[in-house]
Protein backbone atom coordinates (compact mmCIF):
# COMPACT_ATOMS: atom_id res chain seq x y z
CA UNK A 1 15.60 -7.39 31.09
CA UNK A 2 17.13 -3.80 30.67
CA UNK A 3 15.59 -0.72 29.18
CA UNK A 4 18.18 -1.57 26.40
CA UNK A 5 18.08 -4.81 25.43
CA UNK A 6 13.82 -4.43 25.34
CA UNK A 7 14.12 -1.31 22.81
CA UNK A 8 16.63 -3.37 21.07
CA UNK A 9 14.09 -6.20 20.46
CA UNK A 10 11.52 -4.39 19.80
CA UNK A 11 13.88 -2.82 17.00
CA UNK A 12 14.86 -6.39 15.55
CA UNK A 13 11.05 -7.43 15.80
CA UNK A 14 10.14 -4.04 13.52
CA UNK A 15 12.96 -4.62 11.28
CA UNK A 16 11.57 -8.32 10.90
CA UNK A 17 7.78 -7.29 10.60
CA UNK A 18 9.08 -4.83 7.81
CA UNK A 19 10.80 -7.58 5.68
CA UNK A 20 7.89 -9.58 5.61
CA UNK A 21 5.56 -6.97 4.14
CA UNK A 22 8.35 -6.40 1.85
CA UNK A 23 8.28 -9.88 1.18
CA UNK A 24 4.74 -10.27 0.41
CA UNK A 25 4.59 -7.06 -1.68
CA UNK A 26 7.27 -8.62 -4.22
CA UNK A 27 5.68 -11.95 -4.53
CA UNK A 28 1.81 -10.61 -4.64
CA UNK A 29 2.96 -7.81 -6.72
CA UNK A 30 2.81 -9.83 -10.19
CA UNK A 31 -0.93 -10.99 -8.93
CA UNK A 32 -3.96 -8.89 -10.35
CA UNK A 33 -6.68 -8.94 -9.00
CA UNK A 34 -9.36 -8.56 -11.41
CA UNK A 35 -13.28 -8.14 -10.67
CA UNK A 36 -16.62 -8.68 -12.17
CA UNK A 37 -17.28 -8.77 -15.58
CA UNK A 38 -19.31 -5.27 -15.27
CA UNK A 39 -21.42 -4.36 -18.01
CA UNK A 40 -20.57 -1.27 -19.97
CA UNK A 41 -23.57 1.09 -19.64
CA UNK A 42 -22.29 4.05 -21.17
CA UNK A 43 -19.07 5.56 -22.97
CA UNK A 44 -18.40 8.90 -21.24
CA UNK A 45 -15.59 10.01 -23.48
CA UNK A 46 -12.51 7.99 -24.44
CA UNK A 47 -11.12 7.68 -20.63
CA UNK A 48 -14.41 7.78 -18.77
CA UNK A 49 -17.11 4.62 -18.93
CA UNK A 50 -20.32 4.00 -16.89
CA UNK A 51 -20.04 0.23 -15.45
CA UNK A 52 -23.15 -1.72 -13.87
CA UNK A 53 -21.42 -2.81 -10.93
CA UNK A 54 -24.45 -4.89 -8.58
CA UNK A 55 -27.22 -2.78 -9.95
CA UNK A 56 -25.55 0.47 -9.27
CA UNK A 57 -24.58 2.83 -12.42
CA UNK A 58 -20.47 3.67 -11.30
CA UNK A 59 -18.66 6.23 -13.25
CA UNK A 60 -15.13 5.02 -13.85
CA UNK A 61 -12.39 7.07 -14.93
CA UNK A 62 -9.40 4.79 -16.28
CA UNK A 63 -6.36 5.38 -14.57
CA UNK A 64 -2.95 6.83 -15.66
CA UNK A 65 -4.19 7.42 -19.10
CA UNK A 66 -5.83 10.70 -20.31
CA UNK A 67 -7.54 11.36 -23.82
CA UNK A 68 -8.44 14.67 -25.46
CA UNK A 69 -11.47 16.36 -24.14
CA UNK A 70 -14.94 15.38 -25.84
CA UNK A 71 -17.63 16.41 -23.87
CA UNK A 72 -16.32 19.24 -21.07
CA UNK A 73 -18.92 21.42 -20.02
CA UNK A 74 -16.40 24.28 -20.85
CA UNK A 75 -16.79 23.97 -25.19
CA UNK A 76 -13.32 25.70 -25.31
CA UNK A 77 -11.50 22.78 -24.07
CA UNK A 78 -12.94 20.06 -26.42
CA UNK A 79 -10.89 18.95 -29.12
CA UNK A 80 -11.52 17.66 -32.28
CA UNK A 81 -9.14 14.48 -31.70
CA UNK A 82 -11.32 14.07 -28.25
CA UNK A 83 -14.57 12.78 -30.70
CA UNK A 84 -12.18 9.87 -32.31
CA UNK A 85 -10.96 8.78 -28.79
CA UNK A 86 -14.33 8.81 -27.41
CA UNK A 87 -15.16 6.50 -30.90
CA UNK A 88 -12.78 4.50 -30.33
CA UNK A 89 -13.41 3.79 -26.88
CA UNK A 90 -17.29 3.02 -27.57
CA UNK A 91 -16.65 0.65 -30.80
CA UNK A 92 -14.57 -1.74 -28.22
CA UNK A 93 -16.57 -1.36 -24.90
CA UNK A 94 -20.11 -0.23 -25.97
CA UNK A 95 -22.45 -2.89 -24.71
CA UNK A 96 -19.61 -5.21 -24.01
CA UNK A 97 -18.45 -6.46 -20.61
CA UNK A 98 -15.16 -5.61 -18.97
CA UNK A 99 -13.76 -6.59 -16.08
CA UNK A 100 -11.72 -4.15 -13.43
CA UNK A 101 -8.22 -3.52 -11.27
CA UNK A 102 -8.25 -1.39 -8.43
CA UNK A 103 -4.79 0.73 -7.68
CA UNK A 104 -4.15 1.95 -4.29
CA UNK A 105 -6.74 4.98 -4.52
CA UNK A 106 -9.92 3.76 -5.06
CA UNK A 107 -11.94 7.07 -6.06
CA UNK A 108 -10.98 10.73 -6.85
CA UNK A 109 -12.13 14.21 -5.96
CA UNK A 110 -14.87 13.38 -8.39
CA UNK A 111 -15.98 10.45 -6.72
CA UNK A 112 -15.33 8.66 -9.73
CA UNK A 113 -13.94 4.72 -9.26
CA UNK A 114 -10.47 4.92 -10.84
CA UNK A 115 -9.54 1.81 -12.84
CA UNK A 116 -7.25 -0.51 -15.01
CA UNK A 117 -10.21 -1.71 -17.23
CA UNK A 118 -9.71 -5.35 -19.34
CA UNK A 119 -11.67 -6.09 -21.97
CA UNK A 120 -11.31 -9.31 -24.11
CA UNK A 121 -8.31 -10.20 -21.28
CA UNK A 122 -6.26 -7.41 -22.39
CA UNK A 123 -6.00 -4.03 -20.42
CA UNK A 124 -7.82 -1.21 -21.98
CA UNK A 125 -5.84 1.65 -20.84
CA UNK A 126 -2.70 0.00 -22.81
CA UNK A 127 -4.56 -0.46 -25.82
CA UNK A 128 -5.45 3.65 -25.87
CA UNK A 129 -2.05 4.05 -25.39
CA UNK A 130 -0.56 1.43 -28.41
CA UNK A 131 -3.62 3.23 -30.70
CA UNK A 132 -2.63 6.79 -29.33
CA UNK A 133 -5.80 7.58 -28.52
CA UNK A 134 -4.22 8.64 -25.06
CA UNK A 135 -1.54 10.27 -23.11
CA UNK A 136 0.51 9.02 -19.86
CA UNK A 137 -1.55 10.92 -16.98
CA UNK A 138 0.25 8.97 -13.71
CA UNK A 139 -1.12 10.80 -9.98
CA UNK A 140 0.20 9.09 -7.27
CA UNK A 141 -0.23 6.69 -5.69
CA UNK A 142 -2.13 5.22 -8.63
CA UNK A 143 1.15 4.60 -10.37
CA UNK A 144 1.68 0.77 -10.87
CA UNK A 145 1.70 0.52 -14.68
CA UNK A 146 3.80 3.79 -15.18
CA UNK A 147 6.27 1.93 -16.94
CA UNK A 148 4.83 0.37 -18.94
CA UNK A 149 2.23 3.22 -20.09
CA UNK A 150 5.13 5.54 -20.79
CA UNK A 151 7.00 2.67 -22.98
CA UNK A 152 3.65 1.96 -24.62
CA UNK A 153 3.20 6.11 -25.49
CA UNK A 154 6.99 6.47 -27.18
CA UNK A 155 6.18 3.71 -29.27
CA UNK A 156 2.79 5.08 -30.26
CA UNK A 157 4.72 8.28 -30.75
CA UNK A 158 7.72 7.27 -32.84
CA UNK A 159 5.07 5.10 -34.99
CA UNK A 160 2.74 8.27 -35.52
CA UNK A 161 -0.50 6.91 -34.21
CA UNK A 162 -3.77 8.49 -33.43
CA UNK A 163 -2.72 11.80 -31.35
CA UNK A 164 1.11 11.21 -32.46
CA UNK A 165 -0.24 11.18 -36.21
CA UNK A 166 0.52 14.11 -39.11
């Protein structure tokens, strides 16, 4: 077989490896894959928790949402609104179970485990966002709910909750 024909498979064989990923992507994309129930050990702040995940205490920092500052070592940047996030987060996951989704980072610079986090079946990070207790914070490539976060924060805005509020 010639030099040609050889790259030319090779190309066709890519090209059909490719579509397949693609392929499974779209069809396992609607799948979540959920794990534990963790106990809640501790409420950080409104977009931090403390999970007992096999015995080990794991800081988990909820991804694409971010909620006014409550407890940052610098007292400048805490906010008053930051307390009634921080609330709110601890009257619905304070010695309650939750379970977790993974996106494609699994930890940031902090070391923290980023995280959708469901409680009750629903996913916490939306429900900060219907309540306005938080704002859209997407970093890439943790970015799979994007959409649906930013719908969720223009209809907390135009409705005037929590953050959005007078």
């Amino acid at each position: 077989m010639s030099k040609r024909k050889t790259i030319i498979l090779l190309l066709l064989l890519l090209i059909l490896v490719s579509i397949l990923c693609i392929y499974y992507y779209i069809l396992s994309n609607g799948d979540i894959e959920l794990k534990g129930p963790y106990q809640v050990v501790r409420i950080v702040d409104g977009d931090t928790i403390i999970l007992d995940i096999n015995g080990i205490n794991e800081r988990v920092r909820l991804i694409g949402i971010d909620t006014p500052e409550s407890v940052h070592p610098d007292p400048d940047k805490n906010v008053p609104y930051g307390k009634a996030a921080s609330d709110f987060t601890k009257s619905m996951l304070e010695n309650n179970q939750v379970q977790i989704e993974l996106d494609v980072q699994e930890r940031d610079q902090y070391g923290r485990l980023l995280a959708y986090v469901y409680y009750d079946g629903e996913m916490f990070n939306k429900i900060l966002l219907k309540e306005g207790h938080a704002v859209v914070a997407t970093y890439p490539p943790n970015i799979k709910y994007v959409d649906d976060f930013t719908a969720l924060q223009e209809k907390a805005r135009k409705e005037g909750k929590g953050l959005w509020g007078k």
